[in-house]
N, C-alpha and C. Protein backbone atom coordinates (compact mmCIF):
# COMPACT_ATOMS: atom_id res chain seq x y z
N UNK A 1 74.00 15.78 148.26
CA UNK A 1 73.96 14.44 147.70
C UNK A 1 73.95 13.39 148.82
N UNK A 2 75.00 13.26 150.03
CA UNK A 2 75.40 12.57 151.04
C UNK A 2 73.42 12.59 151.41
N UNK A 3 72.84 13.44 151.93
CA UNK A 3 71.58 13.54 152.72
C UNK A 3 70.32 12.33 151.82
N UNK A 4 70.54 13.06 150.40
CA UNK A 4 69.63 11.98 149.75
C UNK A 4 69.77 10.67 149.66
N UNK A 5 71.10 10.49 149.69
CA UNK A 5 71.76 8.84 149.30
C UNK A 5 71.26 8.26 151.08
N UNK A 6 71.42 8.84 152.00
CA UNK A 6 71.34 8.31 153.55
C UNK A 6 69.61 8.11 153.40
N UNK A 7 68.50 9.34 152.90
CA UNK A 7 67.38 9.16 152.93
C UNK A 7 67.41 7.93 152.00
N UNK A 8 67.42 7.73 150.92
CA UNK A 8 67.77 6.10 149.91
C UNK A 8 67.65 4.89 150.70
N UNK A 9 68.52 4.66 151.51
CA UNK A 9 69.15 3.88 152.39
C UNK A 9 68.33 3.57 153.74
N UNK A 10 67.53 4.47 154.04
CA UNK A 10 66.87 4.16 155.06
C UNK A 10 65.06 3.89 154.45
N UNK A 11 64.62 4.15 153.32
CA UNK A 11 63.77 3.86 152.89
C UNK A 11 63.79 2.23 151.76
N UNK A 12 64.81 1.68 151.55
CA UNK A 12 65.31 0.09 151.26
C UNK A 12 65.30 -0.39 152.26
N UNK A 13 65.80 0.17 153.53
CA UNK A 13 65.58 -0.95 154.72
C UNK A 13 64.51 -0.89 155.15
N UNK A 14 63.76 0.14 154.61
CA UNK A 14 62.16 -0.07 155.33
C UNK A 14 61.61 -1.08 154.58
N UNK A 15 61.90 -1.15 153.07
CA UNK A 15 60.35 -1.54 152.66
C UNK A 15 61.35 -2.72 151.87
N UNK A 16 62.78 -3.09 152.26
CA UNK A 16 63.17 -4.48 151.83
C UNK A 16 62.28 -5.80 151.75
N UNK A 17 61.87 -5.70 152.53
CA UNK A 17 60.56 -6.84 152.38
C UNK A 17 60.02 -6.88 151.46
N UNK A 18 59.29 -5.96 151.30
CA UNK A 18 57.94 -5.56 150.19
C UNK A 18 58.39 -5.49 148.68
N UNK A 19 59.87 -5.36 148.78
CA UNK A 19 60.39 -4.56 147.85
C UNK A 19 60.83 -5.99 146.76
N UNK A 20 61.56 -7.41 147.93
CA UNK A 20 61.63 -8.22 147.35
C UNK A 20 60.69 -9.42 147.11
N UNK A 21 59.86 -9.20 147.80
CA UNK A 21 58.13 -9.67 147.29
C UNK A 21 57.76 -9.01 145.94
N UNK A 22 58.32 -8.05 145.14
CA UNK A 22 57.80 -7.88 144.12
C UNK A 22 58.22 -8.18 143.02
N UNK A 23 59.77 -8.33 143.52
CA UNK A 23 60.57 -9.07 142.39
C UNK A 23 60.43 -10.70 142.27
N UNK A 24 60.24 -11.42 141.17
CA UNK A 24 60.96 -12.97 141.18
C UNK A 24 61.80 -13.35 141.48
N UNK A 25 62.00 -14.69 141.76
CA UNK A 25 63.23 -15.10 142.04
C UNK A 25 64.20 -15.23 141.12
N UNK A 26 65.49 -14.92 141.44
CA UNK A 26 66.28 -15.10 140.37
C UNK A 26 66.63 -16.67 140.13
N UNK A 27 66.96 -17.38 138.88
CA UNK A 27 67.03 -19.00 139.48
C UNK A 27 69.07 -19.06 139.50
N UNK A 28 69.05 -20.18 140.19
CA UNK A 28 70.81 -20.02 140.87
C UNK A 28 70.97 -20.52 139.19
N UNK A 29 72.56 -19.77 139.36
CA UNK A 29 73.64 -19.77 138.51
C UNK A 29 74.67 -21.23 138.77
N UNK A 30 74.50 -21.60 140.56
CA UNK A 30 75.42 -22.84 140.24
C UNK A 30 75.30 -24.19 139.80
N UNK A 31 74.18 -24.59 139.38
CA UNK A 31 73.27 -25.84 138.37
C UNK A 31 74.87 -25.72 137.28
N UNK A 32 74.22 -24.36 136.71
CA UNK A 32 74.70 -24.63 135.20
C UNK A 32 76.19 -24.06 135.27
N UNK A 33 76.59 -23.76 136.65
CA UNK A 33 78.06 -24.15 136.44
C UNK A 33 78.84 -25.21 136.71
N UNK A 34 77.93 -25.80 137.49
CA UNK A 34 78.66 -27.22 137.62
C UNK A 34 78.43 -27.92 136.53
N UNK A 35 77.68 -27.58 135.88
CA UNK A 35 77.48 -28.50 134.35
C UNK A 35 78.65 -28.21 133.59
N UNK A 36 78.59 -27.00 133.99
CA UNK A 36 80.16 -26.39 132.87
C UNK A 36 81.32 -26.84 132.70
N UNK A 37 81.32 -26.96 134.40
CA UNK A 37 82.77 -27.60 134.47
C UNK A 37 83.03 -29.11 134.60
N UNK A 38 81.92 -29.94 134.53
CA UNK A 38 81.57 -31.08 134.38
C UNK A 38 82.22 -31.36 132.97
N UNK A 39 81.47 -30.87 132.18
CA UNK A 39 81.73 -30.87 130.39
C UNK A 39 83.26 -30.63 130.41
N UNK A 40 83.66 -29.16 130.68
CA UNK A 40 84.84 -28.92 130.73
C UNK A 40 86.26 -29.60 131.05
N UNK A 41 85.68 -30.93 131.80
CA UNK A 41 86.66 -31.89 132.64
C UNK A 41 87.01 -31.03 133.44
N UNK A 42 86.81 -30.22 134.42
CA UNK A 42 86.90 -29.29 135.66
C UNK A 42 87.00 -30.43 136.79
N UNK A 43 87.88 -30.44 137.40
CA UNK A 43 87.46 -31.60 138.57
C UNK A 43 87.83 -31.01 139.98
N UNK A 44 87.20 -30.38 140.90
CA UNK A 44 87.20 -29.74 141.88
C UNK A 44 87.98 -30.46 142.70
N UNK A 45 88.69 -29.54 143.49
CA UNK A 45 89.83 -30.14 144.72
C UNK A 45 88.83 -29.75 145.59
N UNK A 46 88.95 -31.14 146.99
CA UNK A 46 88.21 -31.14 147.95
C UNK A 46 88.06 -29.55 148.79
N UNK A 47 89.16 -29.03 148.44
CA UNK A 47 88.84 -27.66 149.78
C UNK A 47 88.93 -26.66 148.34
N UNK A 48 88.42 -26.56 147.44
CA UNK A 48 88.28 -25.27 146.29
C UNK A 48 87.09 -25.24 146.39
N UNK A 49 86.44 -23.74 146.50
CA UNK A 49 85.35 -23.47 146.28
C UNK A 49 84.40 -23.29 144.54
N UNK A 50 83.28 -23.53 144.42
CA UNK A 50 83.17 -23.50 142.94
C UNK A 50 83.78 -22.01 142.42
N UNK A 51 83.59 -21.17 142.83
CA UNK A 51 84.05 -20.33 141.91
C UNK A 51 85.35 -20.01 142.25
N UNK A 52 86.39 -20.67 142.68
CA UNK A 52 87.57 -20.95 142.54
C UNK A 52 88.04 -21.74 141.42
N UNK A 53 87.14 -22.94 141.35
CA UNK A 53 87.20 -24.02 140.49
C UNK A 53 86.84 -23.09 139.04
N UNK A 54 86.02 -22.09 139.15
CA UNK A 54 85.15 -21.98 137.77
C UNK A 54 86.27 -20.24 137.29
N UNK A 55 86.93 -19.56 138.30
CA UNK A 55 88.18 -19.14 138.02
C UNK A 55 89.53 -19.65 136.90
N UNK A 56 89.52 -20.98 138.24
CA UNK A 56 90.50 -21.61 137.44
C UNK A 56 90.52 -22.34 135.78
N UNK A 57 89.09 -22.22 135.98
CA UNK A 57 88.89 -23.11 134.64
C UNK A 57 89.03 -22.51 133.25
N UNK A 58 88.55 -20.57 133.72
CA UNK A 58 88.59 -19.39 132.58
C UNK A 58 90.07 -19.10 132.68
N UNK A 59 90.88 -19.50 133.19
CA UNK A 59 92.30 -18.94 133.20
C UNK A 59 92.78 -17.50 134.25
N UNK A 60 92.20 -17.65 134.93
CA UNK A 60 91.94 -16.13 135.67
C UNK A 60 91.82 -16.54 137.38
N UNK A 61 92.39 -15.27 137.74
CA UNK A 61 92.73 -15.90 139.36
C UNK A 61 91.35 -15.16 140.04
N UNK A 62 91.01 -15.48 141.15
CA UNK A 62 89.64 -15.31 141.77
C UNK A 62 89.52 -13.76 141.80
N UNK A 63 90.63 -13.59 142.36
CA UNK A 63 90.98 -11.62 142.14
C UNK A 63 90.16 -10.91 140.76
N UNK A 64 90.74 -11.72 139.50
CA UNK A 64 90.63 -11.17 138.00
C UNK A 64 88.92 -11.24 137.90
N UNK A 65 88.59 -12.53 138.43
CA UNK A 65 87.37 -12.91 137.86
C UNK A 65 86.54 -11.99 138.83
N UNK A 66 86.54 -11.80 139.94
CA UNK A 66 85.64 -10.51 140.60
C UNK A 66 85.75 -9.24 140.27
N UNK A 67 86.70 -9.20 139.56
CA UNK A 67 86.68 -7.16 139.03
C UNK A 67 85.88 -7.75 137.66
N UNK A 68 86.19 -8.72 136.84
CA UNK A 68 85.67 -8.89 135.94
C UNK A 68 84.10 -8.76 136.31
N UNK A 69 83.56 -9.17 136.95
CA UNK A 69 82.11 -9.43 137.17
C UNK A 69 81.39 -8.47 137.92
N UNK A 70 82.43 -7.94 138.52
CA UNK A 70 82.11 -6.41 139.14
C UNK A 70 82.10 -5.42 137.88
N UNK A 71 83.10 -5.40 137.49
CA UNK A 71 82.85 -4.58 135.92
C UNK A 71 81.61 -4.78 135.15
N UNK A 72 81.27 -6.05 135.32
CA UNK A 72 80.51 -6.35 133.76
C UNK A 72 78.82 -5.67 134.44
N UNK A 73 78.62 -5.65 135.99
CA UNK A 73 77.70 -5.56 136.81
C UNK A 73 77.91 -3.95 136.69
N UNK A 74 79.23 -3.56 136.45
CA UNK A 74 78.82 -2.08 136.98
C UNK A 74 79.47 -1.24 138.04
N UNK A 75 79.97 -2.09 138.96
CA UNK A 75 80.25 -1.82 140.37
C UNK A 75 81.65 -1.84 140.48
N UNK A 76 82.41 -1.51 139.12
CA UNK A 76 83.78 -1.61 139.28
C UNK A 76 84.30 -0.22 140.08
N UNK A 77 85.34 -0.66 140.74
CA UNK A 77 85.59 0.66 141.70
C UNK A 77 86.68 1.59 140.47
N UNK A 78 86.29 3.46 141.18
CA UNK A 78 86.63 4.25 140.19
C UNK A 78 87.82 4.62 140.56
């Protein structure tokens, strides 16, 4: 398994280029979160990052909200 996953890995770094030339762009997510928290009355402290701000706003500490989103992605660790 280890041999195939390393061959994987060295054939993405070859053809990373090509690979994301074929995909679209994804469009950013932080537009419509600052809208969110706009609406929300969210009012960012000068040194919080948005998704500190957008943490705080779901009730959830930055910790919660990355397993959350790691989970929901898939990539939650086993």
């Amino acid at each position: 398994m280890k041999p195939l996953l390393t061959r994987l890995r060295r054939l993405e770094t070859r053809f990373e280029s090509r690979l994301a030339a074929m995909q679209p762009p994804r469009p950013s997510m932080v537009p419509m979160i600052v809208e969110l928290l706009d609406r929300w009355g969210i009012v960012r402290d000068p040194n919080e990052s948005l998704f500190e701000a957008f943490a705080r706003a779901l009730g959830m500490s930055c910790r919660e909200l990355r397993a959350e989103l790691m989970r929901r992605a898939g990539l939650a660790r086993r």
